[in-house]
Protein backbone atom coordinates (compact mmCIF):
# COMPACT_ATOMS: atom_id res chain seq x y z
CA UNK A 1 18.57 15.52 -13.12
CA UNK A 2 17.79 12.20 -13.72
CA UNK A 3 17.43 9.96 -10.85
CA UNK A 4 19.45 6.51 -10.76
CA UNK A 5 17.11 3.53 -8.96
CA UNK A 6 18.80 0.37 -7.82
CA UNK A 7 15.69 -2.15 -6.58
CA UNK A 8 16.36 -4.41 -3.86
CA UNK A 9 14.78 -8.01 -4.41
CA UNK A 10 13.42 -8.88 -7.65
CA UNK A 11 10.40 -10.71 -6.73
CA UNK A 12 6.83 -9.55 -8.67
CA UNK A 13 6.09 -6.25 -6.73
CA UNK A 14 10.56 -5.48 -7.80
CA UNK A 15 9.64 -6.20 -11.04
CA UNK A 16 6.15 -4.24 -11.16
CA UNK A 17 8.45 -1.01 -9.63
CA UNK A 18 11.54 -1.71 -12.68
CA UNK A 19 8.72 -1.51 -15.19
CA UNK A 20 7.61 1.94 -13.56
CA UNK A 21 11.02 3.40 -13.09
CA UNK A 22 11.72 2.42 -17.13
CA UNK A 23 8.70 4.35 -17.78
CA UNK A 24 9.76 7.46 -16.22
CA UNK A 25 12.12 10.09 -18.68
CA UNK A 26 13.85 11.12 -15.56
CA UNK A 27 14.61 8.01 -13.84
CA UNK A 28 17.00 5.22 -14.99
CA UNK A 29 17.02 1.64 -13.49
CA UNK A 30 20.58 0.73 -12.79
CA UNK A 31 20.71 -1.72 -10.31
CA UNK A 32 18.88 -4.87 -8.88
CA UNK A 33 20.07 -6.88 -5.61
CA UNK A 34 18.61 -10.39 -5.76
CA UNK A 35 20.02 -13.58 -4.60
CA UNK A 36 18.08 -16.16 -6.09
CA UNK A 37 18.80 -17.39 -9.23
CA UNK A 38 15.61 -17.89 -10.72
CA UNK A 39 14.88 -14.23 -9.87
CA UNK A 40 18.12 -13.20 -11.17
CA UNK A 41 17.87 -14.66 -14.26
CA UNK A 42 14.51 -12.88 -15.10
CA UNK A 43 16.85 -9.77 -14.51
CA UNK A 44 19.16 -10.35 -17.08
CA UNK A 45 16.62 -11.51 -19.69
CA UNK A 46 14.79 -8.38 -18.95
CA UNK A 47 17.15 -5.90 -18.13
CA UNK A 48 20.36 -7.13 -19.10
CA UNK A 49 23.60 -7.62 -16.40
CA UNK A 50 22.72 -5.06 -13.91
CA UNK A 51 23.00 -7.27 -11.22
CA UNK A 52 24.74 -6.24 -7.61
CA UNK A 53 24.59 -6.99 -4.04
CA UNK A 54 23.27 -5.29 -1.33
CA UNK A 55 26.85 -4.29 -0.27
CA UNK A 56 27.63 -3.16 -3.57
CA UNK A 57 24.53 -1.19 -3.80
CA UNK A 58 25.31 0.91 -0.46
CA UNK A 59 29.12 1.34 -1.77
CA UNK A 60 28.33 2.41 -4.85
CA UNK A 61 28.06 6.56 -6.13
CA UNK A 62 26.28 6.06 -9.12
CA UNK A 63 22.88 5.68 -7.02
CA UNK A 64 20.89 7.87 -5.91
CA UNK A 65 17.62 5.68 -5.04
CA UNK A 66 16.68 2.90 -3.51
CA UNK A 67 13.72 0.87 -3.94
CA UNK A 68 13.21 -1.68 -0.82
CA UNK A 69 11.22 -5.04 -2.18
CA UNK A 70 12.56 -7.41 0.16
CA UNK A 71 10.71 -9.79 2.73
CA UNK A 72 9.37 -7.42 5.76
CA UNK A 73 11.35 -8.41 8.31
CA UNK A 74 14.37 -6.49 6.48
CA UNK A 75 12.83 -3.34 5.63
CA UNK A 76 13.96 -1.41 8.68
CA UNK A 77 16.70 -2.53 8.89
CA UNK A 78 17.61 -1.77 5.07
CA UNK A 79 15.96 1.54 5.96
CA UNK A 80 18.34 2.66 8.37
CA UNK A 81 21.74 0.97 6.81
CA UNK A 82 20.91 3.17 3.42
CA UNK A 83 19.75 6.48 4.90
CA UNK A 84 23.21 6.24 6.20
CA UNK A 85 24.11 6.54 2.70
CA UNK A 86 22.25 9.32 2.02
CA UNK A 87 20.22 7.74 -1.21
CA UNK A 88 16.51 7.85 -0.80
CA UNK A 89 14.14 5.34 -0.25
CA UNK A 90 10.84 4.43 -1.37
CA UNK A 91 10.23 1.22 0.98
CA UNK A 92 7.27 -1.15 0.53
CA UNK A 93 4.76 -1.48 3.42
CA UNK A 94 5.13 -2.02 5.90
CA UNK A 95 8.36 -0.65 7.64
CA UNK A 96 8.10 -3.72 10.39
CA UNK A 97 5.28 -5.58 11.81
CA UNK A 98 6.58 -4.15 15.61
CA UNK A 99 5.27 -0.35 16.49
CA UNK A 100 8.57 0.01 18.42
CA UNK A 101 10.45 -0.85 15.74
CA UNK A 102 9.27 1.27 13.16
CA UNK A 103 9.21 4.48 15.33
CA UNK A 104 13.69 3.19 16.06
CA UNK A 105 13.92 3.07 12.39
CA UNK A 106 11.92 6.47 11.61
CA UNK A 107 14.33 7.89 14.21
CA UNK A 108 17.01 7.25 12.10
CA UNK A 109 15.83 8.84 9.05
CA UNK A 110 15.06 11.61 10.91
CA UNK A 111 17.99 12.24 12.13
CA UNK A 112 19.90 11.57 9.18
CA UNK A 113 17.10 14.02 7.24
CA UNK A 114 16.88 11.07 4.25
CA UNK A 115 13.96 11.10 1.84
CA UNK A 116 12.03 7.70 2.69
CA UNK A 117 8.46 7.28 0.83
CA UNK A 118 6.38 4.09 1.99
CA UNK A 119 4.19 2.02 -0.61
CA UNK A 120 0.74 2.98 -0.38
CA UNK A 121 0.04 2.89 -3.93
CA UNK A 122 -3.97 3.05 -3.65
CA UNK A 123 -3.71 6.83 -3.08
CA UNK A 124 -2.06 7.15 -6.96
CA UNK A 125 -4.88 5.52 -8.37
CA UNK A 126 -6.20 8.23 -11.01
CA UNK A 127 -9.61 7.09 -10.01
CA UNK A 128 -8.83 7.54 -6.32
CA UNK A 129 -7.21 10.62 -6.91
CA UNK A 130 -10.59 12.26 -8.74
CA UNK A 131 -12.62 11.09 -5.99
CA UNK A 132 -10.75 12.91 -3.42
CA UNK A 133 -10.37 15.82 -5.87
CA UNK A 134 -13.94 15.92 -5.83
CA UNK A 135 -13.81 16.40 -1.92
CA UNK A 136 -11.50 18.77 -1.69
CA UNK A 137 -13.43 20.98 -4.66
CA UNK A 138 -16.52 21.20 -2.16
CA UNK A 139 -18.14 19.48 -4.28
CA UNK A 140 -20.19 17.21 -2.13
CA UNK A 141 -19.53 19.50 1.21
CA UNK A 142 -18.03 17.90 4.22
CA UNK A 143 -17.67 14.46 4.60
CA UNK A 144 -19.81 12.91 7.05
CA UNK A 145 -19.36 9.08 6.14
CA UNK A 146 -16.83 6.61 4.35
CA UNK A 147 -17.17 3.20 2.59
CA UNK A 148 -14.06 1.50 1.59
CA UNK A 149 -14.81 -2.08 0.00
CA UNK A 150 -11.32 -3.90 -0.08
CA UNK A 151 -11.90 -7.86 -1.51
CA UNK A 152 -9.44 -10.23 -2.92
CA UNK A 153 -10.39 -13.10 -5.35
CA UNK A 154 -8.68 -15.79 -3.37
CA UNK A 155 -5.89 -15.85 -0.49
CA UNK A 156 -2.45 -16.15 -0.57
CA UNK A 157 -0.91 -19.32 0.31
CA UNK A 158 -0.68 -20.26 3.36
CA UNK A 159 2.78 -19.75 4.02
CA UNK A 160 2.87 -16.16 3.10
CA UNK A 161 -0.08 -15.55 5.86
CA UNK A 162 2.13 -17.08 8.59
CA UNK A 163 4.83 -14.22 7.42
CA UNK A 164 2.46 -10.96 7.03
CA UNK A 165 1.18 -10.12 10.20
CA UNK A 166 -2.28 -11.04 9.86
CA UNK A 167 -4.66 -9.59 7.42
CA UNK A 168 -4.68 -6.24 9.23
CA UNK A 169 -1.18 -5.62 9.05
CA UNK A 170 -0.84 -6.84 5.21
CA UNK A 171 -4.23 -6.16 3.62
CA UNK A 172 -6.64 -3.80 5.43
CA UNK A 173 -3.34 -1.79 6.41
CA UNK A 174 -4.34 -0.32 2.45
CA UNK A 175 -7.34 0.98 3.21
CA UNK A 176 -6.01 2.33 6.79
CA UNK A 177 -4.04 4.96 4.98
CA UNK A 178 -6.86 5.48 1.87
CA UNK A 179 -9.31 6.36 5.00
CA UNK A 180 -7.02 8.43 6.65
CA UNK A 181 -6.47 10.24 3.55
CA UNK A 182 -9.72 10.81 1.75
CA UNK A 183 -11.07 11.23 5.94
CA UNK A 184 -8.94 14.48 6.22
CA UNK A 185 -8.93 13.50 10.09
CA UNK A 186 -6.65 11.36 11.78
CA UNK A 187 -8.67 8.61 13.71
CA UNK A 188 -9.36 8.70 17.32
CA UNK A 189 -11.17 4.98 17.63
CA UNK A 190 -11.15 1.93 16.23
CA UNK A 191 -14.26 -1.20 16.23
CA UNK A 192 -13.44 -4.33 14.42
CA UNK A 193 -14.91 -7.75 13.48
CA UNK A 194 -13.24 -10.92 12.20
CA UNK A 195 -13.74 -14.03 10.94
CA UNK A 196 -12.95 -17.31 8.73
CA UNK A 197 -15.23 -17.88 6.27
CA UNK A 198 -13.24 -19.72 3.38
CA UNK A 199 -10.40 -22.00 5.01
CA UNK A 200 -10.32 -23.06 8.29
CA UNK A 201 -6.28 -23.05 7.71
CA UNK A 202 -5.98 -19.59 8.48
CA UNK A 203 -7.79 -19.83 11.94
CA UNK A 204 -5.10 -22.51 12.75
CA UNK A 205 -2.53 -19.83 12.14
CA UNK A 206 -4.83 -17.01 14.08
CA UNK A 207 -5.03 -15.05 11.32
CA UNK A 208 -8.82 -13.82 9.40
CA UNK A 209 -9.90 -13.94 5.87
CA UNK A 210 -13.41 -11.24 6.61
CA UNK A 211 -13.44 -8.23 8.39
CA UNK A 212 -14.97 -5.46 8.83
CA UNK A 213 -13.94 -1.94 10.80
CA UNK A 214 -15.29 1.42 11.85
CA UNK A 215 -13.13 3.93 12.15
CA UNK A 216 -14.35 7.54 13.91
CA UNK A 217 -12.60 11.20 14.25
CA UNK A 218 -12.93 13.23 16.49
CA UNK A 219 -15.47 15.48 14.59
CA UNK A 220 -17.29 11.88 14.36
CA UNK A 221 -16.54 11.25 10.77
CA UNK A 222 -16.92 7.17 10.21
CA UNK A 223 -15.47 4.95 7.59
CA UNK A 224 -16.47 1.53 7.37
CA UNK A 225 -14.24 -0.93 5.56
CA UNK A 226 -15.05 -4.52 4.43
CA UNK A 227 -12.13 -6.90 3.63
CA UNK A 228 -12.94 -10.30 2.29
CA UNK A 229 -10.14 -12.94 0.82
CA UNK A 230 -13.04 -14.53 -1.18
CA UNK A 231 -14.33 -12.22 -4.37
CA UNK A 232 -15.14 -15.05 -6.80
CA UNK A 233 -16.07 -12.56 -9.07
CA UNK A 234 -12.61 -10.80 -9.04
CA UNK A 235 -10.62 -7.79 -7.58
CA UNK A 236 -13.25 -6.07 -6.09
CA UNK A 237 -12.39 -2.04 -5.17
CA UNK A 238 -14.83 0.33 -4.34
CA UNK A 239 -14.90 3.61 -2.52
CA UNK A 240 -18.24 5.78 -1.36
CA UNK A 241 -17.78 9.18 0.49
CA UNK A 242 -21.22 10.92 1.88
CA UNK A 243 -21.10 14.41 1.95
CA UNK A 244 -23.32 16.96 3.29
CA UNK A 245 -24.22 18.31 -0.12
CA UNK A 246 -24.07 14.91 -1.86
CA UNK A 247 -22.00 11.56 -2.79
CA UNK A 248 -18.74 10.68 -4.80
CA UNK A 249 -18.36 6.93 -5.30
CA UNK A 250 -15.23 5.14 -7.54
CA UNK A 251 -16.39 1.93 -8.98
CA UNK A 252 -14.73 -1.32 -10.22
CA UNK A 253 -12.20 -1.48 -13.40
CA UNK A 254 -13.28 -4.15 -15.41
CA UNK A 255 -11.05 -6.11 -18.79
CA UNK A 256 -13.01 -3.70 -20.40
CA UNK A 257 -14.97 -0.56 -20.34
CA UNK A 258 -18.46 -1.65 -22.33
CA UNK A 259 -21.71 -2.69 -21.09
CA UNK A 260 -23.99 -5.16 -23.02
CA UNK A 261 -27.65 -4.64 -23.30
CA UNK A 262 -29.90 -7.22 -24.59
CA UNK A 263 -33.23 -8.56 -24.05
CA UNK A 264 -31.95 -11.41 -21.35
CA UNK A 265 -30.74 -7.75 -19.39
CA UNK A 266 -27.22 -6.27 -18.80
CA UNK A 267 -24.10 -7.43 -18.70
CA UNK A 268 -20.06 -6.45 -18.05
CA UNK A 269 -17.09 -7.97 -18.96
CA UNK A 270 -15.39 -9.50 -15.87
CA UNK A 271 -13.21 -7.86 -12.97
CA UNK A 272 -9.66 -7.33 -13.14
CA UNK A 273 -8.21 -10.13 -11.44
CA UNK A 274 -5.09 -9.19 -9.91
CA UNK A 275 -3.70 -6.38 -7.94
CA UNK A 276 -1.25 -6.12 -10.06
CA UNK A 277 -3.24 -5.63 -13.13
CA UNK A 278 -6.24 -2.95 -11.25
CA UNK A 279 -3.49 -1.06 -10.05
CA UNK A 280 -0.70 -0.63 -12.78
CA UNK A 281 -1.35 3.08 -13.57
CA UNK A 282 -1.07 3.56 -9.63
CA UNK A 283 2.50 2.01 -9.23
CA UNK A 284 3.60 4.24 -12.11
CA UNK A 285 2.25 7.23 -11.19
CA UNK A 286 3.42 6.56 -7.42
CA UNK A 287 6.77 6.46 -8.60
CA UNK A 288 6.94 9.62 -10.83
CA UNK A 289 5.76 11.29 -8.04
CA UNK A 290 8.95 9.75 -5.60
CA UNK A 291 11.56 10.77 -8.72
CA UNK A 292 9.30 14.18 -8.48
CA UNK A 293 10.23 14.56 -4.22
CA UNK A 294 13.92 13.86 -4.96
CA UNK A 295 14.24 16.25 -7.59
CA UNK A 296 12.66 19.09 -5.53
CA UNK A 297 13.96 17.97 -2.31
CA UNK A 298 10.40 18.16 -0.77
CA UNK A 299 8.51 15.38 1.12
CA UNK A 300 6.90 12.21 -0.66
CA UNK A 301 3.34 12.09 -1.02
CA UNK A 302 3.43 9.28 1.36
CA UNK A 303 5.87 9.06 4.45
CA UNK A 304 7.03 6.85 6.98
CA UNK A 305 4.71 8.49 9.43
CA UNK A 306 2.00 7.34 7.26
CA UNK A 307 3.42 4.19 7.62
CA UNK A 308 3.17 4.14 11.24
CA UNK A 309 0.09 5.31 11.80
CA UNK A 310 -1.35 3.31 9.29
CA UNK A 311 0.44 0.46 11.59
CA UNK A 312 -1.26 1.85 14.65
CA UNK A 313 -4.53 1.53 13.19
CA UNK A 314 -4.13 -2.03 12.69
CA UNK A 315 -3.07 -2.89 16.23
CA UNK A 316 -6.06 -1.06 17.11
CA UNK A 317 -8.05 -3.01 15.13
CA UNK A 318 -6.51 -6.44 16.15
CA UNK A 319 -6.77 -5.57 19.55
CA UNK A 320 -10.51 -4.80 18.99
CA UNK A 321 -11.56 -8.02 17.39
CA UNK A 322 -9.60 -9.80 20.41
CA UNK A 323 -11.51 -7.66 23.08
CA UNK A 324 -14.72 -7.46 21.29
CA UNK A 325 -14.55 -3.50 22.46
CA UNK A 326 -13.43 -0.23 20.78
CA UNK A 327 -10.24 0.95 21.01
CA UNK A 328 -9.25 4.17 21.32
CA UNK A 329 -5.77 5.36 19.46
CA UNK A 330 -4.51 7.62 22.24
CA UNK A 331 -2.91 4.59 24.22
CA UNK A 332 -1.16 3.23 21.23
CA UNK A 333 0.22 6.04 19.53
């Protein structure tokens, strides 16, 4: 059966998800919902006149998927309007910036049993994917600690800051869910550390652009992440998982794979530059593998629980840099 995708908003991540669904033999795009004209227009050079509303979308039989790219502030509410539909839903994170909210709208997809994946496409990474292959083998024994290095090459404008919920909710909220995943443990506490080092802008809006956070288990596993919005050398991504038998680590991607040894020393071609770019493969991959759930009717890799505890994590880890104390998870969840 091939699965029919209609993509709501048609901005760059919409357009990354199109090119993923067109790559897919059992997937077919046949829909996008975007108002704006510029947007639109980029549709119908690219795709031809597929264009619809959101009303259309819901009314319509020939769809089977939907693929939520909107601004934030409509994803739960999109969420629950079209698993009344009964399509399924791969949503980009996160469901809502409010904990209350996104536990209202996870309700309703319960209750209404619809298939709802949420966009944590760092865990389809086929780099990513070996490391924690490698943990599960045995390979390096249990895991005792975690390094997740997380840095952008500049931040986003300042408008788009205001909108996101802070760079825990929008940013680190990534490397919530890798650490929860490659951890094997859900996390019991949470220590964090903020500051601005590269535009005094984003204090005026309260927000960070470097942080750092522990995060423990139970069993007392830690994960340390580092998040910077100032890589000047690119899109820097880097995991590190100590075992008790030894270490896994996934390194950079850079333009290209070749190193260059001469008598001056060694050298690389630059970083990838752009998420977009590092994480192509990822956004494919994470799709085939939502057109893969629908098929066989069993859960997505990643669900809207994810989502919210991935969400819970962040509070945590906003209310820690506000208190300068640890937080424990069992009074948020």
């Amino acid at each position: 059966m091939s699965v029919r995708f209609a993509i709501l908003g048609a901005g760059r991540i919409g357009m990354v998800h199109a090119q993923a669904i067109n790559s897919i033999n059992e997937a077919s795009l046949i829909a996008v919902a975007e108002p704006n004209e510029s947007a639109a227009l980029v549709v119908k050079q690219r795709f031809g006149n597929i264009l619809r509303t959101i009303d259309e979308v819901a009314l319509s039989d020939d769809v089977d998927a939907v693929v939520i790219c909107t601004p934030t502030n409509t994803h739960a509410d999109l969420i629950e309007r079209f698993s009344q539909t009964k399509k399924a839903i791969f949503c980009e994170k996160p469901i809502d910036l409010n904990l209350n909210r996104v536990r209202q709208c996870l309700k309703t997809v319960s209750e209404t049993e619809t298939t709802l994946m949420v966009g944590f496409n760092r865990r389809f990474d086929p780099d990513f994917q070996s490391l924690k292959a490698t943990i599960v083998s045995g390979e390096i024994g249990n895991i005792e600690m975690v390094t997740i290095i997380s840095r952008d090459p500049g931040a986003p404008p300042l408008d788009y800051i205001t909108q996101s919920g802070g760079i825990f909710r929008d940013m680190t909220i990534h490397d919530f869910d890798m650490a929860r995943w490659i951890l094997g443990e859900e996390v019991e506490s949470v220590l964090a550390s903020g500051s601005v080092m590269t535009d005094p802008k984003i204090h005026e809006v309260r927000d960070f652009d470097s942080v750092n956070v522990i995060l423990r288990t139970h069993s007392g596993k830690q994960c340390l992440i580092s998040n910077s919005r100032r890589a000047t050398y690119g899109y820097d991504q880097r995991i590190e998982v100590l075992g008790s038998k030894g270490m896994v680590r996934a390194g950079n991607t850079h333009e290209k794979n070749i190193e260059i040894s001469t008598m001056k020393g060694f050298k690389k071609p630059p970083l990838l530059n752009f998420f977009m770019t590092r994480y192509e493969k990822a956004y494919a991959i994470e799709m085939a593998a939502f057109v893969e759930a629908i098929q066989n009717k069993n859960d997505p890799p990643t669900t809207g629980d994810d989502g919210l505890k991935a969400l819970i994590i962040a509070e945590a880890a906003l209310k820690s840099v506000e208190s300068g104390k640890q937080i424990q998870l069992n009074g948020l969840e």
